[in-house]
N, C-alpha and C. Protein backbone atom coordinates (compact mmCIF):
# COMPACT_ATOMS: atom_id res chain seq x y z
N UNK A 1 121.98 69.22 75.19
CA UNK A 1 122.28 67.80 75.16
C UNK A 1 123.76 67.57 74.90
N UNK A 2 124.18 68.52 74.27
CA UNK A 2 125.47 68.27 74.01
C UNK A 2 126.59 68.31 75.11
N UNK A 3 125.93 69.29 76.17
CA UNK A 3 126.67 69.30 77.57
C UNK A 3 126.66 67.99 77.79
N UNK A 4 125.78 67.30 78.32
CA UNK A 4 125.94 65.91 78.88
C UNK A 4 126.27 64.72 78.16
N UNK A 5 126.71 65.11 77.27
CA UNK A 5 127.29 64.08 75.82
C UNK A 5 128.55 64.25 76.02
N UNK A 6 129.22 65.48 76.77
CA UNK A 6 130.58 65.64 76.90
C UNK A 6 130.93 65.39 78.29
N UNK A 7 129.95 65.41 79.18
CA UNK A 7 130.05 65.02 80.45
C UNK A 7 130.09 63.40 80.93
N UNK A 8 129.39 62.98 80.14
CA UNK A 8 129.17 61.44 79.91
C UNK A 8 130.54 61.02 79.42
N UNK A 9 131.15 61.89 78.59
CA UNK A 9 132.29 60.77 77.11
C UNK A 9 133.37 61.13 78.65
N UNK A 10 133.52 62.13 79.42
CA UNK A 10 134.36 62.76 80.42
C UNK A 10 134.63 62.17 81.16
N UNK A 11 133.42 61.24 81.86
CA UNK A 11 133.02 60.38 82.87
C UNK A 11 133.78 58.63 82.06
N UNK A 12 133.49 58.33 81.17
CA UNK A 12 133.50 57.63 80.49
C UNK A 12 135.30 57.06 80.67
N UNK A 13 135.86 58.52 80.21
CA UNK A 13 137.26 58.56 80.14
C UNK A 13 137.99 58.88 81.40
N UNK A 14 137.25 58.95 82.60
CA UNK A 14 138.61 59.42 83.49
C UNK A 14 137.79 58.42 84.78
N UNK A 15 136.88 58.50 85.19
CA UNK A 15 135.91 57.17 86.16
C UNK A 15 135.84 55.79 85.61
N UNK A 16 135.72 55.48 84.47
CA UNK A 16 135.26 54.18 84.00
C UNK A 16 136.74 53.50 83.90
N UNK A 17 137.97 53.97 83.45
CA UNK A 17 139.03 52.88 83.24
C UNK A 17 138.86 52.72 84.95
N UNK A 18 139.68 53.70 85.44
CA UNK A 18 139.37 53.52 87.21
C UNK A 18 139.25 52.72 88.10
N UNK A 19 137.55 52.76 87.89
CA UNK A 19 136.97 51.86 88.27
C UNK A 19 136.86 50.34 87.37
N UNK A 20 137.34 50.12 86.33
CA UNK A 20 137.66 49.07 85.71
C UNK A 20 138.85 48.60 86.26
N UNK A 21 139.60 49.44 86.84
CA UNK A 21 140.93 48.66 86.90
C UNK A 21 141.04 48.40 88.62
N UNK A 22 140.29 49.06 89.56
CA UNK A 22 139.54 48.68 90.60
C UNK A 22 139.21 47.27 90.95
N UNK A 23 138.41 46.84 90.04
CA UNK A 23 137.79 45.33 89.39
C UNK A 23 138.38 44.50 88.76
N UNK A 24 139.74 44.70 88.57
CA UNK A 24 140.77 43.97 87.60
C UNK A 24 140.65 42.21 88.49
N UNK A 25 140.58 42.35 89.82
CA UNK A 25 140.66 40.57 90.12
C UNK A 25 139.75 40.14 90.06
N UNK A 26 138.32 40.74 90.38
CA UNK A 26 137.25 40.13 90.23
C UNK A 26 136.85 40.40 88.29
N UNK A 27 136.96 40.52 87.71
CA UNK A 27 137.24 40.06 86.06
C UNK A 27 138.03 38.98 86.07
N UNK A 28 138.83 39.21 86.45
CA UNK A 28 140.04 37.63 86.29
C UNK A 28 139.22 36.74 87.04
N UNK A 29 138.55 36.86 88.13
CA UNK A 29 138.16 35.62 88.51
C UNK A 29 136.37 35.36 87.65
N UNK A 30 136.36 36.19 87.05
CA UNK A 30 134.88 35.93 86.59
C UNK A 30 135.16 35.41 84.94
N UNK A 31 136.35 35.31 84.53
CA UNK A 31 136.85 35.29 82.95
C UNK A 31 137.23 33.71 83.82
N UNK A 32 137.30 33.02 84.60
CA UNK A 32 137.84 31.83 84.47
C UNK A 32 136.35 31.02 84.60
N UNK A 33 135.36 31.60 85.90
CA UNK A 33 134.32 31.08 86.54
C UNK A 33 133.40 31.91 86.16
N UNK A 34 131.79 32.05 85.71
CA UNK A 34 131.32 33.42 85.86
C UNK A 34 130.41 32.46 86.45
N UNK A 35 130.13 33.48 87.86
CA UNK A 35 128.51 32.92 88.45
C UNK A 35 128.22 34.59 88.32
N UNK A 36 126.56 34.68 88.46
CA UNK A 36 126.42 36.02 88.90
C UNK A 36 126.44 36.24 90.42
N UNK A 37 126.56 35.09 91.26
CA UNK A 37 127.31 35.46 92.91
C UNK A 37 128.66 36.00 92.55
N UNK A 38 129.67 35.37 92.12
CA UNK A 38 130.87 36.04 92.14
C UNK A 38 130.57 37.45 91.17
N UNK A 39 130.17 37.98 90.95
CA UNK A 39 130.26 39.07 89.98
C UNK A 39 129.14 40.17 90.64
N UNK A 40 127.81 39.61 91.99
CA UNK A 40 127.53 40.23 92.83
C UNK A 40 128.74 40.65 94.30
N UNK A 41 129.34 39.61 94.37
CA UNK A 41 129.95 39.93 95.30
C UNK A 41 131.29 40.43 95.32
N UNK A 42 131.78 40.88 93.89
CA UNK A 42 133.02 41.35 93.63
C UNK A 42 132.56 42.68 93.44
N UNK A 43 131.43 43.14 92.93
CA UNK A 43 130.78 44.57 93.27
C UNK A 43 130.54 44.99 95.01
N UNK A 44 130.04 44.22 95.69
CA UNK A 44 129.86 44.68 96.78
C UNK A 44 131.01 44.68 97.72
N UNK A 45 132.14 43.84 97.48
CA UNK A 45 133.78 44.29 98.00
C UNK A 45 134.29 45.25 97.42
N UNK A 46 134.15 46.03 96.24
CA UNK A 46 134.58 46.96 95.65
C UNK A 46 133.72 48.10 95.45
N UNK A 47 133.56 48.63 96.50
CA UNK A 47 132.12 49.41 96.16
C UNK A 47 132.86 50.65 95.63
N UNK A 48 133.92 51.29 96.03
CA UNK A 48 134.13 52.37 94.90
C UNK A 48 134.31 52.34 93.77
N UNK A 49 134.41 50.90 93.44
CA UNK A 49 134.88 50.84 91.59
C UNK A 49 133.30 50.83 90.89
N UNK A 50 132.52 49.71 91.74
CA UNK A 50 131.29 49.75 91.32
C UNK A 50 130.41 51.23 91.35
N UNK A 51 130.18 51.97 91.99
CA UNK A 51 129.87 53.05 91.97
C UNK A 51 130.43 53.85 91.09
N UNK A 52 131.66 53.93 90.66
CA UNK A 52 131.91 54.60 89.44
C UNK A 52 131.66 54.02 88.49
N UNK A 53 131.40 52.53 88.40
CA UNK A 53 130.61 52.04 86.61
C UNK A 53 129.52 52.45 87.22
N UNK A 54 128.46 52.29 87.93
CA UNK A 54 127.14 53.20 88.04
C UNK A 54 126.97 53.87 87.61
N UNK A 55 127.83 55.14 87.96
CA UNK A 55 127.77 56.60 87.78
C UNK A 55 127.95 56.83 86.55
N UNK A 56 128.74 55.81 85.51
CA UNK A 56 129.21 56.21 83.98
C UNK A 56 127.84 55.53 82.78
N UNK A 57 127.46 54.15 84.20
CA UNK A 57 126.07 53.37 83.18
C UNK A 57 124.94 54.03 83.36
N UNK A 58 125.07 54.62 84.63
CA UNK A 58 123.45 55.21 84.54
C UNK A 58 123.40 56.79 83.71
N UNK A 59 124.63 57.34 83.28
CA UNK A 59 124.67 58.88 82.84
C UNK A 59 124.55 58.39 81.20
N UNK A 60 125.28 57.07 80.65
CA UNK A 60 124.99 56.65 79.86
C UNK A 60 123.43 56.28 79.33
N UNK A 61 122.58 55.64 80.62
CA UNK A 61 121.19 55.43 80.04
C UNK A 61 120.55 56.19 79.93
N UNK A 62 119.98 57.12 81.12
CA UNK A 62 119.69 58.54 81.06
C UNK A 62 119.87 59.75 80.15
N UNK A 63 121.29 59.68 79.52
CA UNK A 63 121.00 60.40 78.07
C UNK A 63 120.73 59.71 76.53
N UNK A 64 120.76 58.78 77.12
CA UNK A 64 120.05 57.78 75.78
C UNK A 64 118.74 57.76 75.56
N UNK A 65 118.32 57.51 77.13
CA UNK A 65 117.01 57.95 77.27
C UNK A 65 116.09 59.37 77.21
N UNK A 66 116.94 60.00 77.20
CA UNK A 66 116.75 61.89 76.91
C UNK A 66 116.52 61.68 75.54
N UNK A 67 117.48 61.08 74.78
CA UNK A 67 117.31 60.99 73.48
C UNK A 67 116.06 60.55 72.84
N UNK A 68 115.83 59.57 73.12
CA UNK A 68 114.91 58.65 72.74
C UNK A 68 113.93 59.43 72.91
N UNK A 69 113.61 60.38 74.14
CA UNK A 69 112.00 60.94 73.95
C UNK A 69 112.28 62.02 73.47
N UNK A 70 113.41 62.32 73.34
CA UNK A 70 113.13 64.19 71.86
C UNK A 70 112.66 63.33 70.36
N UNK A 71 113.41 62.38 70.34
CA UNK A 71 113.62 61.41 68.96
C UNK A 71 111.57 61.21 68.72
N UNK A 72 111.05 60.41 69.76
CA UNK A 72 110.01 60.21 70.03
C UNK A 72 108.72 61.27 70.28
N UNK A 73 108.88 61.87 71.51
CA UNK A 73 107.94 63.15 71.85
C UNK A 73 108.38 64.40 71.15
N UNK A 74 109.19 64.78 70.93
CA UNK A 74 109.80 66.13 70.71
C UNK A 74 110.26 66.93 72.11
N UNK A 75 110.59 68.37 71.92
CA UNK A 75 110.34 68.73 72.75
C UNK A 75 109.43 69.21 73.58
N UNK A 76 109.86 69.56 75.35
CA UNK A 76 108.83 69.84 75.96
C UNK A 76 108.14 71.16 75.84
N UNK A 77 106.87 71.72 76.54
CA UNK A 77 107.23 73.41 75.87
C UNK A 77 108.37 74.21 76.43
N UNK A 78 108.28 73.25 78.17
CA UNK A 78 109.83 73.96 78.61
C UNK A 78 110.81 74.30 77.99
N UNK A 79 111.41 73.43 77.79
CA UNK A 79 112.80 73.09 76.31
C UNK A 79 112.27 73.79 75.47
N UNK A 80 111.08 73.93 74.97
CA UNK A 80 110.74 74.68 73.79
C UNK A 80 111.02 76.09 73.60
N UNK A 81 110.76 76.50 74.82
CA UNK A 81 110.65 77.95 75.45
C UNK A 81 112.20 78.42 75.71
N UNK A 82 113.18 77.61 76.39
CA UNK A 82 114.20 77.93 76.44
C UNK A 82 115.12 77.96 75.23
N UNK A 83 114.55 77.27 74.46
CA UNK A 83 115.58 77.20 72.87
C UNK A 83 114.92 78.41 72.22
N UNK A 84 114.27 78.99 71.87
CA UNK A 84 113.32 79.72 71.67
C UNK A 84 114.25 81.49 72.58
N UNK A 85 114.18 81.44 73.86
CA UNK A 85 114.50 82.35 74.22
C UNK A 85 116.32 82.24 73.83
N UNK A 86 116.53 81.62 74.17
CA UNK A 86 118.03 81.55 73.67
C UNK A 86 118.69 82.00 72.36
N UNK A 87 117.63 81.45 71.01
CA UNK A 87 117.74 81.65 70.22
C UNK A 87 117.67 83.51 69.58
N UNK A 88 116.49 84.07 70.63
CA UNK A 88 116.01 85.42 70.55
C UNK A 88 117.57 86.17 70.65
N UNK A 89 117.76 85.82 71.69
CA UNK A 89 119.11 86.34 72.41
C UNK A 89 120.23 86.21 71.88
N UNK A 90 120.91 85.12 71.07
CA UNK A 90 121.19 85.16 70.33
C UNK A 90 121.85 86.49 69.08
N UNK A 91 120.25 86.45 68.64
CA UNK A 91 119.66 87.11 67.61
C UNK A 91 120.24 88.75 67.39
N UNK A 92 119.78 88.76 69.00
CA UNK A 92 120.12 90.20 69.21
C UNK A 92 121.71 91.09 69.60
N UNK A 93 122.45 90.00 69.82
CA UNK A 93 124.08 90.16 69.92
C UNK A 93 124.77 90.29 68.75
């Protein structure tokens, strides 16, 4: 988990200003007016900026949501099995 905690903060820091600053007129025009038409259609003229907040919101929910079911379920036996063998291995170095 910690891989994608660093992949996420990675994404976070080098895609998300980016694409924030991509979007810099349609913010200015949504900080004076906000409809959610203008703020649909300043995504769909900017589709590379929007696609990189995608890519940073959905890696964001997805490991939140990873979280939430170890927090909740535990682990799987998969995961179980691999921490488990890892740990063996480990052991033996």
């Amino acid at each position: 988990m910690v891989r994608w905690w660093l992949l996420t903060l990675a994404c976070w820091l080098t895609v998300g200003p980016l694409s924030a600053w991509g979007l810099r007129r349609t913010w200015a025009q949504l900080a004076t007016y906000f409809t959610w038409a203008a703020l649909r259609y300043g995504l769909i003229f900017n589709r590379w900026a929007a696609a990189g907040l995608g890519l940073c919101l959905g890696l964001t929910v997805a490991i939140l949501v990873a979280e939430a079911r170890h927090f909740v379920f535990g682990l799987t036996r998969r995961e179980r099995y691999l921490l488990l063998r890892t740990l063996r291995r480990d052991r033996t170095s």
